[in-house]
C-alpha atoms as a PDB file:
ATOM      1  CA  UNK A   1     160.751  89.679  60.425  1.00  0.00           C
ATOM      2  CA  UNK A   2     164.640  90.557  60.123  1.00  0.00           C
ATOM      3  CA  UNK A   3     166.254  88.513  57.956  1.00  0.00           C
ATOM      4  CA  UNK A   4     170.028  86.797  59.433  1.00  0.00           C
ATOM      5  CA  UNK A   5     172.873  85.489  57.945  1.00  0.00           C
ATOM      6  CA  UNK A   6     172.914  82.416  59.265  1.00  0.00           C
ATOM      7  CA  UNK A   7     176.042  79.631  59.926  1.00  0.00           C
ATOM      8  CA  UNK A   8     174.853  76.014  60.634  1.00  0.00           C
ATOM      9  CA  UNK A   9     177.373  73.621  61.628  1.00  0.00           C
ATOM     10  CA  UNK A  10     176.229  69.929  62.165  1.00  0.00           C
ATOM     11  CA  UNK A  11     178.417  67.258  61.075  1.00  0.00           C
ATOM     12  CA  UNK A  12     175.193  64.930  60.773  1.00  0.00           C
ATOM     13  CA  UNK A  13     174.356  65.657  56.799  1.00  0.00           C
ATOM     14  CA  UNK A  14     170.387  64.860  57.773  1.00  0.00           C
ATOM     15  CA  UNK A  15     170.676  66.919  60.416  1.00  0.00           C
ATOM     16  CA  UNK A  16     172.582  69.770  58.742  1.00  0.00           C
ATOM     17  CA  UNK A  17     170.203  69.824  55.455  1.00  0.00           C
ATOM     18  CA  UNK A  18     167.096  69.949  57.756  1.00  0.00           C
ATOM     19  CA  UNK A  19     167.719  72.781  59.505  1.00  0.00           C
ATOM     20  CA  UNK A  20     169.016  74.847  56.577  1.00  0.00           C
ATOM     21  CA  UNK A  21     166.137  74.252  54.294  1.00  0.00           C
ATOM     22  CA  UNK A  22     163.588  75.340  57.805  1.00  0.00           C
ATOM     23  CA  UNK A  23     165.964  78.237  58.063  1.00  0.00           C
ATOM     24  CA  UNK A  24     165.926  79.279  53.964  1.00  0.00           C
ATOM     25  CA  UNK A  25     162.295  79.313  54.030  1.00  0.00           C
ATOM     26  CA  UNK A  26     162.074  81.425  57.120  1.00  0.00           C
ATOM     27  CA  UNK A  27     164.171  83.972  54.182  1.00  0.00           C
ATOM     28  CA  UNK A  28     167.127  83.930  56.109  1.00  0.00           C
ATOM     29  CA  UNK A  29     170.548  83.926  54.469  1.00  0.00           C
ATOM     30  CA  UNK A  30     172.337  80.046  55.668  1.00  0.00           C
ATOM     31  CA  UNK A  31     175.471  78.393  55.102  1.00  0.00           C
ATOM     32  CA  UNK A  32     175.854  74.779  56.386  1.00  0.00           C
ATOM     33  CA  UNK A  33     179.486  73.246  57.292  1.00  0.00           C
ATOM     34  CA  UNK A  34     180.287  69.753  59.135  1.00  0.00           C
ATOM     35  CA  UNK A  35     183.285  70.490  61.021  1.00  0.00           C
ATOM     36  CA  UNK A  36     184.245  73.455  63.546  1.00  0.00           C
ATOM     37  CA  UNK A  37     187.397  74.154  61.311  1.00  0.00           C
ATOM     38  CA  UNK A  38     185.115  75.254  58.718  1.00  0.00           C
ATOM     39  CA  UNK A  39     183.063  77.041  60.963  1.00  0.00           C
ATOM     40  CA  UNK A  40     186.022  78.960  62.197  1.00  0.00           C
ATOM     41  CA  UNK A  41     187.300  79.895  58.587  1.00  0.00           C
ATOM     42  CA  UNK A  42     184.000  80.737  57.079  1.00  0.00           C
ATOM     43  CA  UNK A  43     183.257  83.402  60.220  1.00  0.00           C
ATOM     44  CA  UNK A  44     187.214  84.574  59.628  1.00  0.00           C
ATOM     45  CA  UNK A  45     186.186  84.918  55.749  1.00  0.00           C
ATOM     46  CA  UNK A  46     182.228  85.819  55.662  1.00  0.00           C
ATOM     47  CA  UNK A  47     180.716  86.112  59.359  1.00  0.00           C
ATOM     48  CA  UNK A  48     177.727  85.534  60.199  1.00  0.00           C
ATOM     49  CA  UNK A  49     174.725  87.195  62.844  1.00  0.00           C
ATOM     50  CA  UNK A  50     173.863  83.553  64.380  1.00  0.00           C
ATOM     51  CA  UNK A  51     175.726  80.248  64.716  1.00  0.00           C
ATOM     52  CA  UNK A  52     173.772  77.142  65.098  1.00  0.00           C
ATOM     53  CA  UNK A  53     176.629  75.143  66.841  1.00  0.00           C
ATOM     54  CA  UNK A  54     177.042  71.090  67.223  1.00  0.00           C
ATOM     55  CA  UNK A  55     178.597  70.692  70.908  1.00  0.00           C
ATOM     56  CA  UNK A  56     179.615  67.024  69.351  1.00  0.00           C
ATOM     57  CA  UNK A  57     181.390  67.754  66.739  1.00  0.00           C
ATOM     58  CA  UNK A  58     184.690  65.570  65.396  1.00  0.00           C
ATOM     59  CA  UNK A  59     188.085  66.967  66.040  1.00  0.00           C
ATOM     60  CA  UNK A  60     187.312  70.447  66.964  1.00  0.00           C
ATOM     61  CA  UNK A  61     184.200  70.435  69.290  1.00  0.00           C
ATOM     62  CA  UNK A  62     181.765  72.659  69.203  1.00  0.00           C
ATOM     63  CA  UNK A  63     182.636  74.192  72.652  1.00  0.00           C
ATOM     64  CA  UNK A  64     186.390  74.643  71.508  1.00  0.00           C
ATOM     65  CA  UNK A  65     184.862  77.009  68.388  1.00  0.00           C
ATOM     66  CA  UNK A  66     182.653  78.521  70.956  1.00  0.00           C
ATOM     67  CA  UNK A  67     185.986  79.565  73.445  1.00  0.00           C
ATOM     68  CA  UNK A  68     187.696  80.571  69.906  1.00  0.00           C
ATOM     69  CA  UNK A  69     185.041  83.006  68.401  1.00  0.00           C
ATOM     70  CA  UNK A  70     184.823  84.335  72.156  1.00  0.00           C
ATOM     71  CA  UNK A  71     188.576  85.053  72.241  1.00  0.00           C
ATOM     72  CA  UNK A  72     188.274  86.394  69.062  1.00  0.00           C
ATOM     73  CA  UNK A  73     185.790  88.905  69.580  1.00  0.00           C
ATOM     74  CA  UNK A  74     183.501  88.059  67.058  1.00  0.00           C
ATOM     75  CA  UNK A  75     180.265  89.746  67.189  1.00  0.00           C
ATOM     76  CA  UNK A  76     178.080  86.978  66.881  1.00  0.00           C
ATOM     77  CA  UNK A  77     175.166  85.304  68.445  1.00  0.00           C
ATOM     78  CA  UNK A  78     176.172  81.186  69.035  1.00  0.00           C
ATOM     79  CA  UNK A  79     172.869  79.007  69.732  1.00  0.00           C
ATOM     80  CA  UNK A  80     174.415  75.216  71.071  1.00  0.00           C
ATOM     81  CA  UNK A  81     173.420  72.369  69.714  1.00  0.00           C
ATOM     82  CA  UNK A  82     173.112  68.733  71.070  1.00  0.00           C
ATOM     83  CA  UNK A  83     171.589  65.729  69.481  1.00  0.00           C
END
């Protein structure tokens, strides 16, 4: 199994922490933020392979970061969330 560097962003802590210790085992490199301005400066800063993405996220939803890393042209895979 390939191993990905992985960006959750969940602004549910439970949520957030559950998914990121899953992913860790699985080997996989992960980074967990709460808001989709952090999301947005940590791909600008690190990247990522795969975003796990809250659609209902505060301020800046999830689909606004989605249109934004599109625009951008980052090459990354975005899996939507909705809880």
């Amino acid at each position: 199994m390939r191993h990905l560097s992985i960006l959750v962003v969940e602004d549910e802590p439970a949520l957030g922490d559950l998914l990121k210790i899953h992913l860790l085992r699985e080997g996989h490199q992960v980074t967990w933020v709460a808001s989709g301005e952090e999301a947005l400066a940590h791909l600008d800063r690190d990247g990522a392979e795969l975003v796990f993405l809250d659609i209902g996220l505060p301020g800046l939803s999830g689909l606004e970061v989605l249109q934004r890393i599109r625009r951008a042209g980052k090459p990354v895979e975005v899996i939507l969330m909705t809880a």
